[in-house]
C-alpha atoms as a PDB file:
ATOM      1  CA  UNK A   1      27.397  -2.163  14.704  1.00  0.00           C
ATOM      2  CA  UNK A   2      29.456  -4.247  16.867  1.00  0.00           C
ATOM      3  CA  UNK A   3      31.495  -5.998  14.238  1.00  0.00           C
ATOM      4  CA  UNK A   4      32.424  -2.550  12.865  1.00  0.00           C
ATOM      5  CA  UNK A   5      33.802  -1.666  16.139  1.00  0.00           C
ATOM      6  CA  UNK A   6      35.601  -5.229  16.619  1.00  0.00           C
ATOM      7  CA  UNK A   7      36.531  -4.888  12.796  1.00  0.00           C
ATOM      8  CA  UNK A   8      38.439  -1.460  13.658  1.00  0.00           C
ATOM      9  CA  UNK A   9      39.931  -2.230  17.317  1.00  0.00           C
ATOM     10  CA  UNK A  10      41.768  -5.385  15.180  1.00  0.00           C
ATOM     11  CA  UNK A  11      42.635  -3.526  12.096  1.00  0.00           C
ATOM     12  CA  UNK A  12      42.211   0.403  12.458  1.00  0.00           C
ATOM     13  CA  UNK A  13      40.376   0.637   9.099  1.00  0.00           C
ATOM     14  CA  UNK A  14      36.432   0.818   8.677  1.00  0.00           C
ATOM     15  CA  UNK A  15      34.802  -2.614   7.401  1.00  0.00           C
ATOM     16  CA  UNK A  16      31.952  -0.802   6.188  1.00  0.00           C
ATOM     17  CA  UNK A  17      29.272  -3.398   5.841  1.00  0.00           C
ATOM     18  CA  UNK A  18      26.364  -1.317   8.353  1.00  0.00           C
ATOM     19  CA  UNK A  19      23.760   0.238   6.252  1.00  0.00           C
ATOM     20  CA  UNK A  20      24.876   3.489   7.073  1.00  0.00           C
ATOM     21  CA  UNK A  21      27.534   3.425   4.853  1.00  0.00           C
ATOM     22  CA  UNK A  22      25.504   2.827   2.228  1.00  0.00           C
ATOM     23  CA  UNK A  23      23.612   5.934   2.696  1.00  0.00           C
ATOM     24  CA  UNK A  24      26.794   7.823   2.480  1.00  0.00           C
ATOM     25  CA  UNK A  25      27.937   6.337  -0.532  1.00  0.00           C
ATOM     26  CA  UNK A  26      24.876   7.508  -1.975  1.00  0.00           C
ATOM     27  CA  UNK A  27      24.956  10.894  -0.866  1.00  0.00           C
ATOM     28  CA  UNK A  28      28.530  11.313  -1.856  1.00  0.00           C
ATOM     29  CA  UNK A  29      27.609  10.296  -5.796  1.00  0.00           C
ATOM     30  CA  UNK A  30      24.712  12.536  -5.662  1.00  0.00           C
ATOM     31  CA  UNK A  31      27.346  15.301  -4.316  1.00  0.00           C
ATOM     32  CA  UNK A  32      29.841  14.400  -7.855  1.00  0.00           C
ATOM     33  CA  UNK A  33      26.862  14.744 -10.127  1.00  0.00           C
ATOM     34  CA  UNK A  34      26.245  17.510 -12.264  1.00  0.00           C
ATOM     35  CA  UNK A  35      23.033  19.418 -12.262  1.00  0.00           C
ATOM     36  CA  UNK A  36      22.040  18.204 -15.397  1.00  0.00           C
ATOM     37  CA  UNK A  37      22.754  14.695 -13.968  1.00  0.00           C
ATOM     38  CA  UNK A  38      20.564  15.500 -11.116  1.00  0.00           C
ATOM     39  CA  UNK A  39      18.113  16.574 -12.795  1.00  0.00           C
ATOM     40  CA  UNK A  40      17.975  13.573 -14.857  1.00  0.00           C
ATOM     41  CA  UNK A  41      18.256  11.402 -11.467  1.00  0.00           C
ATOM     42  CA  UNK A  42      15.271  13.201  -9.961  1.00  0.00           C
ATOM     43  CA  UNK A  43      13.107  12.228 -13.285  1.00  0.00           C
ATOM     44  CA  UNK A  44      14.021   8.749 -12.854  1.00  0.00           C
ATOM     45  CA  UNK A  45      13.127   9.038  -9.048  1.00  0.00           C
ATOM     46  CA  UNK A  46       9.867  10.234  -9.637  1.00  0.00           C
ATOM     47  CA  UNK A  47       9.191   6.997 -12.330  1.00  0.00           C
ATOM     48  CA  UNK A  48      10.386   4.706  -9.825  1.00  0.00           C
ATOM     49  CA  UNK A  49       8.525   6.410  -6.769  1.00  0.00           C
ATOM     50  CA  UNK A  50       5.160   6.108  -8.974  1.00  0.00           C
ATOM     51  CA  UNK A  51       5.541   2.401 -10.370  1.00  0.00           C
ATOM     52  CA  UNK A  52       6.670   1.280  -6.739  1.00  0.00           C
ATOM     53  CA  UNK A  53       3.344   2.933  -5.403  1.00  0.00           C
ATOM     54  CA  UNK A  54       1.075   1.245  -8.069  1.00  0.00           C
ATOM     55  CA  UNK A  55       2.670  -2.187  -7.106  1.00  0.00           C
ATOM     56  CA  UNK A  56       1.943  -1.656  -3.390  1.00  0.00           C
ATOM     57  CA  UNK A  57      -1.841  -0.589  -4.713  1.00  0.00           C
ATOM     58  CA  UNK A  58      -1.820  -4.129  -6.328  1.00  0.00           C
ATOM     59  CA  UNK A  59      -1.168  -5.976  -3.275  1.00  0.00           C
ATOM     60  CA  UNK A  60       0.829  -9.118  -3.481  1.00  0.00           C
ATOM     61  CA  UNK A  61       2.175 -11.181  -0.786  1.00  0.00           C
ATOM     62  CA  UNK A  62       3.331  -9.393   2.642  1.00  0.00           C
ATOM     63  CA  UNK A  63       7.070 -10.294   1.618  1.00  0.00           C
ATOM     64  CA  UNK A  64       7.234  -8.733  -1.023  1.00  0.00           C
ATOM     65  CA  UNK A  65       5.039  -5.779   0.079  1.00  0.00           C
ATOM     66  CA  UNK A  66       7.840  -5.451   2.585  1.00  0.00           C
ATOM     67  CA  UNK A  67      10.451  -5.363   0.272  1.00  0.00           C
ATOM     68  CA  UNK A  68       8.326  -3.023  -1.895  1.00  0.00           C
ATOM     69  CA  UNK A  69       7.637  -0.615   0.969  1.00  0.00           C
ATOM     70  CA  UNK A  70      11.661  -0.971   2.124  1.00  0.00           C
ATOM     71  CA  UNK A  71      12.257   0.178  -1.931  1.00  0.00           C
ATOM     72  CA  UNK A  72      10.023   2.922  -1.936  1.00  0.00           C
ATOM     73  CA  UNK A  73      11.684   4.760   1.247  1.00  0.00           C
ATOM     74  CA  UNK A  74      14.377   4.460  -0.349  1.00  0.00           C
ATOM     75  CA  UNK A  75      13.434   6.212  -3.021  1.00  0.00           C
ATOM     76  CA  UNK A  76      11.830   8.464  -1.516  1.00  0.00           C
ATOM     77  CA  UNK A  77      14.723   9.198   0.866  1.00  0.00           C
ATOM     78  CA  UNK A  78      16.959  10.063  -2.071  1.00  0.00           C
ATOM     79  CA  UNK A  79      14.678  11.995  -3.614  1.00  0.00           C
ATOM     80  CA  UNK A  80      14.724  14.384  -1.164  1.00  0.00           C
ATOM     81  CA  UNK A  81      18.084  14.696  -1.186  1.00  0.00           C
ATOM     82  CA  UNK A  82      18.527  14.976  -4.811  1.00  0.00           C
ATOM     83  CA  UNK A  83      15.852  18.440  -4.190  1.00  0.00           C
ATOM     84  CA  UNK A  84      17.848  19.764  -1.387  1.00  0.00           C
ATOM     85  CA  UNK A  85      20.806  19.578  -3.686  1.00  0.00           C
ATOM     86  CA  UNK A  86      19.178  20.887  -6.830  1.00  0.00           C
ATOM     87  CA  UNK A  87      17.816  24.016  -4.906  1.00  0.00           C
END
């Protein structure tokens, strides 16, 4: 956080390298999508959400559960967005 604010005191623009500009990318091309789109978005969601799951059933080594559990959040997060915007 405190090399965005540096980044912007020197050059009065946003660097926008904290995760939480990622997240708002994200919702902003959920926002441009049709509902057709997100409809087809939520369906690939679901897949993903399901195979992640199985793969953290299988167990593997704790890096990579990490990574897999990091993954599914994510998924999961946008998911739920992708429902509030659909209803």
């Amino acid at each position: 956080m405190w090399l965005e604010l540096d980044y912007y005191k020197q050059h009065h623009a946003i660097l926008g390298k904290h995760p939480i500009f990622d997240e708002f990318n994200r919702k902003k091309r959920l926002l441009s999508m049709s509902l057709i789109d997100l409809l087809g978005r939520k369906k690939q969601l679901e897949m993903n959400i399901w195979r992640t799951k199985s793969l953290i059933k299988k167990g593997g080594s704790p890096d990579i559960q990490v990574k897999r559990k990091e993954r599914l959040n994510g998924y999961e997060s946008e998911l739920a967005n992708v429902v509030r915007l659909i209803g």
